[in-house]
N, C-alpha and C. Protein backbone atom coordinates (compact mmCIF):
# COMPACT_ATOMS: atom_id res chain seq x y z
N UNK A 1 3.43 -9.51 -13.02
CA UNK A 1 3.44 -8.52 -11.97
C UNK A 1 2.02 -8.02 -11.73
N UNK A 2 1.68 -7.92 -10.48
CA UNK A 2 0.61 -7.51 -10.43
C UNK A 2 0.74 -5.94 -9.34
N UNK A 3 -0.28 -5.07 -9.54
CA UNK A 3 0.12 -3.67 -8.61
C UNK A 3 -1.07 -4.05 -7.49
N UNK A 4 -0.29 -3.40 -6.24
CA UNK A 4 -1.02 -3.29 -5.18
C UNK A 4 -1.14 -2.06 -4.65
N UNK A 5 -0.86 -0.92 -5.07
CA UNK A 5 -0.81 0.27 -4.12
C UNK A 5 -0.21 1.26 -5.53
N UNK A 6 -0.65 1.95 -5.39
CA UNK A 6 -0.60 3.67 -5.88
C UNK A 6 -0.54 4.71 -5.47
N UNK A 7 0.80 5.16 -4.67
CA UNK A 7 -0.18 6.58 -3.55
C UNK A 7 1.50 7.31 -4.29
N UNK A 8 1.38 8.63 -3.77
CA UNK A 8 1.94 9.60 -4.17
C UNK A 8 2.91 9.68 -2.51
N UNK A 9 2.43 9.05 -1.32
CA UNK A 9 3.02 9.80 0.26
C UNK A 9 3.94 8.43 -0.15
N UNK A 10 4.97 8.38 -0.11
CA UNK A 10 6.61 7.76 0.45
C UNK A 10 6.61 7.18 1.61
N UNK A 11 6.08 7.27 2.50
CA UNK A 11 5.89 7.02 3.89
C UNK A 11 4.95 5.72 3.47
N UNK A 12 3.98 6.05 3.12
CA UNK A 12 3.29 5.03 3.53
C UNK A 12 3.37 3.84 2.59
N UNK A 13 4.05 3.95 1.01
CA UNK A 13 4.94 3.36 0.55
C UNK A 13 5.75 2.42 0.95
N UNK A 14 7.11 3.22 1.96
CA UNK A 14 7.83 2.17 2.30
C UNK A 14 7.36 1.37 3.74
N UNK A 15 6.50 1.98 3.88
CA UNK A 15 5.80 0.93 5.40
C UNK A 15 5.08 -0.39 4.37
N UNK A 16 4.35 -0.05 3.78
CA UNK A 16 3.73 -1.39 2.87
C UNK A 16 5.08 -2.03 2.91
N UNK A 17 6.38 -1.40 1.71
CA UNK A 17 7.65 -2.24 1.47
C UNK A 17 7.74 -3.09 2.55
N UNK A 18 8.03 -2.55 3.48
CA UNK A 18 8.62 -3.45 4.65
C UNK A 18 8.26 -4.41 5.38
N UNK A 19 6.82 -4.35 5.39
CA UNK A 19 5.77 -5.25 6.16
C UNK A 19 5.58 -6.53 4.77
N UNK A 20 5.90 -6.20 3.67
CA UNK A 20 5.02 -7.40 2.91
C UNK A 20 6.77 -7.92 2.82
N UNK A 21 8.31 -7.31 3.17
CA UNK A 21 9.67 -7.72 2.90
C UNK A 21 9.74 -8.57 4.09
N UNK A 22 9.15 -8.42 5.15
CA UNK A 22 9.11 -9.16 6.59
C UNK A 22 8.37 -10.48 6.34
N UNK A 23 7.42 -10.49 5.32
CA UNK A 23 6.97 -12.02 5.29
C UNK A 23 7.04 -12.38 4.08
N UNK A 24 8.32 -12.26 3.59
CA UNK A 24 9.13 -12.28 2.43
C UNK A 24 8.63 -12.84 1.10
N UNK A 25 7.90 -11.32 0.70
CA UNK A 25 7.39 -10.92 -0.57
C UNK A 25 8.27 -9.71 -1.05
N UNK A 26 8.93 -10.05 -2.25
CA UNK A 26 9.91 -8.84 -2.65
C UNK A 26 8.60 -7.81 -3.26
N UNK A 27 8.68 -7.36 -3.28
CA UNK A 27 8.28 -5.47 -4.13
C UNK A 27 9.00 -5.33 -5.04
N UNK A 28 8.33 -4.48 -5.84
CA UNK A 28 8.98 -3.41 -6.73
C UNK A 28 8.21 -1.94 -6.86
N UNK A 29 8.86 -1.15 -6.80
CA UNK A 29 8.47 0.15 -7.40
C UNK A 29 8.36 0.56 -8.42
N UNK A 30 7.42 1.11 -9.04
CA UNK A 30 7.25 1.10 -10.64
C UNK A 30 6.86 2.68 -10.36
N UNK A 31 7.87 3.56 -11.26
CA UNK A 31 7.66 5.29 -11.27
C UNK A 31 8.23 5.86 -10.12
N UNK A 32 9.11 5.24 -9.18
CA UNK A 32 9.53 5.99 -8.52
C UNK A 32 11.01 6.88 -8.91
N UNK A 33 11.14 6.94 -10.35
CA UNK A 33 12.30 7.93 -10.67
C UNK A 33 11.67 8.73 -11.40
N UNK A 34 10.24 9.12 -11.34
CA UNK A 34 9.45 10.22 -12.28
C UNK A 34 9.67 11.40 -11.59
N UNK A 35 9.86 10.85 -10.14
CA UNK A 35 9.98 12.66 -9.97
C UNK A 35 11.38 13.54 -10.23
N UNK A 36 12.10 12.72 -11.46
CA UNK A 36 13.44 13.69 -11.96
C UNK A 36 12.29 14.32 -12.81
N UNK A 37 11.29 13.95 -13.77
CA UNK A 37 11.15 14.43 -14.49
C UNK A 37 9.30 15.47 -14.35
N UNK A 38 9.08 15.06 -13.01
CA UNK A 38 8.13 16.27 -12.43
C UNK A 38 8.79 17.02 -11.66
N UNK A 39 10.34 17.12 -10.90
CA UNK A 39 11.02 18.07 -10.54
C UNK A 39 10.52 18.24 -8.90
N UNK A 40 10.44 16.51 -8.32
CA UNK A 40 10.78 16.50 -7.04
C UNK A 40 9.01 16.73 -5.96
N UNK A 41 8.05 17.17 -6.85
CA UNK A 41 7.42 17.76 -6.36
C UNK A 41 5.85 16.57 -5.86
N UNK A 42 6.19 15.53 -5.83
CA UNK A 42 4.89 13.96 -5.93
C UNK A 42 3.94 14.41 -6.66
N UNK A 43 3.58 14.71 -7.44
CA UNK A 43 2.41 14.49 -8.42
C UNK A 43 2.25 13.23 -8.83
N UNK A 44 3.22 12.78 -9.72
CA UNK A 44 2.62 11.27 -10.34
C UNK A 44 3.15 10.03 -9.17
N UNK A 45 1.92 9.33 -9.17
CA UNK A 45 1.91 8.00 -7.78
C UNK A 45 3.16 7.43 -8.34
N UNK A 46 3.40 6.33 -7.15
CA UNK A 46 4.36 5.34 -7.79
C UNK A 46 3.39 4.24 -7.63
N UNK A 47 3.66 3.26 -8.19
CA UNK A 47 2.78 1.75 -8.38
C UNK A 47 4.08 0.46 -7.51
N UNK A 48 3.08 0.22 -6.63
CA UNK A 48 4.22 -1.12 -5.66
C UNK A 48 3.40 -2.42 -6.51
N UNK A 49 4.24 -3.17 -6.94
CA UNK A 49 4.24 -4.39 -7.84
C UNK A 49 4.71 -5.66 -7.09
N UNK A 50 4.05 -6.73 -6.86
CA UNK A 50 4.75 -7.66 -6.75
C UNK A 50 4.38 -9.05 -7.87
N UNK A 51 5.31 -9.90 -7.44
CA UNK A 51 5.01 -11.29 -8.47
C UNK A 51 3.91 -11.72 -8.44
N UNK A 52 3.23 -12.19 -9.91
CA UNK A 52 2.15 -12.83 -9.79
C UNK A 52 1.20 -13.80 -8.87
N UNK A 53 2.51 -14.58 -8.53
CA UNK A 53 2.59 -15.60 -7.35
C UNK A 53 1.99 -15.03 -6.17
N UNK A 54 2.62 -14.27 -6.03
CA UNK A 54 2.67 -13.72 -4.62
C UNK A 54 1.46 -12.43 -3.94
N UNK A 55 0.38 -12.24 -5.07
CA UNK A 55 -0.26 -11.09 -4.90
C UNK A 55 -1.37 -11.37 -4.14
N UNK A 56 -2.35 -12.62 -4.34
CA UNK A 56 -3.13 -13.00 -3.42
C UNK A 56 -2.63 -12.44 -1.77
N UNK A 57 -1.51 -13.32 -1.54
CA UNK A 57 -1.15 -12.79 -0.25
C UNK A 57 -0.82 -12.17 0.30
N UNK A 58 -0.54 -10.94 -0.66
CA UNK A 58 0.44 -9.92 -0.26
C UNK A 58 -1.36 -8.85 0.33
N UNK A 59 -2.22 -9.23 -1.05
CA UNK A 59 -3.38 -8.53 -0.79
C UNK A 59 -3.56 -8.84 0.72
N UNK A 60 -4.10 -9.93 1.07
CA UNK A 60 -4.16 -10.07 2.33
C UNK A 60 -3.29 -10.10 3.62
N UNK A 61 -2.43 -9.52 3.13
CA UNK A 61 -1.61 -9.06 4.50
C UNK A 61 -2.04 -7.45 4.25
N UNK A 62 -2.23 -6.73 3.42
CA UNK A 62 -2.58 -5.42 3.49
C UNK A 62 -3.80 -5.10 4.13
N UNK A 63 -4.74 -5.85 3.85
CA UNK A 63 -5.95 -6.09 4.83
C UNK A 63 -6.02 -5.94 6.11
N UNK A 64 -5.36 -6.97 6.55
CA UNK A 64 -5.05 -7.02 7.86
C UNK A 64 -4.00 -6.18 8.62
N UNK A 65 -3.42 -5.47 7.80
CA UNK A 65 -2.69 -4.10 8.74
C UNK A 65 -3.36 -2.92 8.12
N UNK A 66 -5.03 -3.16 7.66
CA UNK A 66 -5.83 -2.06 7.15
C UNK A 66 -5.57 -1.05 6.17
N UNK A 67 -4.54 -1.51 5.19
CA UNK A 67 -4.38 -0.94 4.32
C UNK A 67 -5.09 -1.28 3.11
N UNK A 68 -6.44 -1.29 2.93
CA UNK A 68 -7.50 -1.34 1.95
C UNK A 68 -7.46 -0.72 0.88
N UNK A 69 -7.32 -0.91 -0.17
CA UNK A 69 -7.30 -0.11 -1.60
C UNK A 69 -7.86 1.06 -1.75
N UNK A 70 -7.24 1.97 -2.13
CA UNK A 70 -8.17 3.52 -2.08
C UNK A 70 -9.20 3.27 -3.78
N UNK A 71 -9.71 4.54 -4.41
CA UNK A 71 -9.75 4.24 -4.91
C UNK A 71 -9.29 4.10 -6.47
N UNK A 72 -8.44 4.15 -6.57
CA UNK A 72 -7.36 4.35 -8.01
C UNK A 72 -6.69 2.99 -7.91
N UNK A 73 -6.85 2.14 -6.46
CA UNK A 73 -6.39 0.89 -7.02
C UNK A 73 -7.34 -0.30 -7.27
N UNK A 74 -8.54 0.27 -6.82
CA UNK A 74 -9.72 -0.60 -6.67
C UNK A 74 -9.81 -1.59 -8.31
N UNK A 75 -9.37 -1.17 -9.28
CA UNK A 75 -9.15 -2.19 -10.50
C UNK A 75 -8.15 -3.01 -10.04
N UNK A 76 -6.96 -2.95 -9.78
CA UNK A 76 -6.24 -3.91 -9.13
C UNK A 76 -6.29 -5.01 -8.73
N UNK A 77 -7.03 -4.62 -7.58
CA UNK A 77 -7.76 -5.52 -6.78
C UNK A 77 -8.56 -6.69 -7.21
């Protein structure tokens, strides 16, 4: 698994989901049930994961709908 994205906004989360599910790269969410245990409030990011396989391209479809690594994912990358 490799991570592509870290953000704390939901929104812009499931827009990544959907755009990399449209050129059918599954996702995963990694930490998105932490906020039972921060109590709802986004503090801790969630991490979008996909297959090893599949991360080269997934990187470059994020590119190109300008979603560039901030920087907390810039190791990632």
């Amino acid at each position: 698994m490799q991570e592509l994205l870290r953000t704390n906004d939901v929104v812009r989360l499931e827009y990544v989901r959907a755009v990399l599910g449209e050129e059918g790269i599954e996702t995963f969410v990694f930490d998105g049930h932490m906020s039972i245990t921060e109590g709802s409030i986004g503090i801790l990011p969630r991490r979008l994961m996909v297959a090893q396989e599949d991360a080269d391209r997934a990187r470059t479809i994020l590119r190109q709908i300008g979603e560039e690594p901030g920087p907390e994912e810039q190791a990632a990358w």
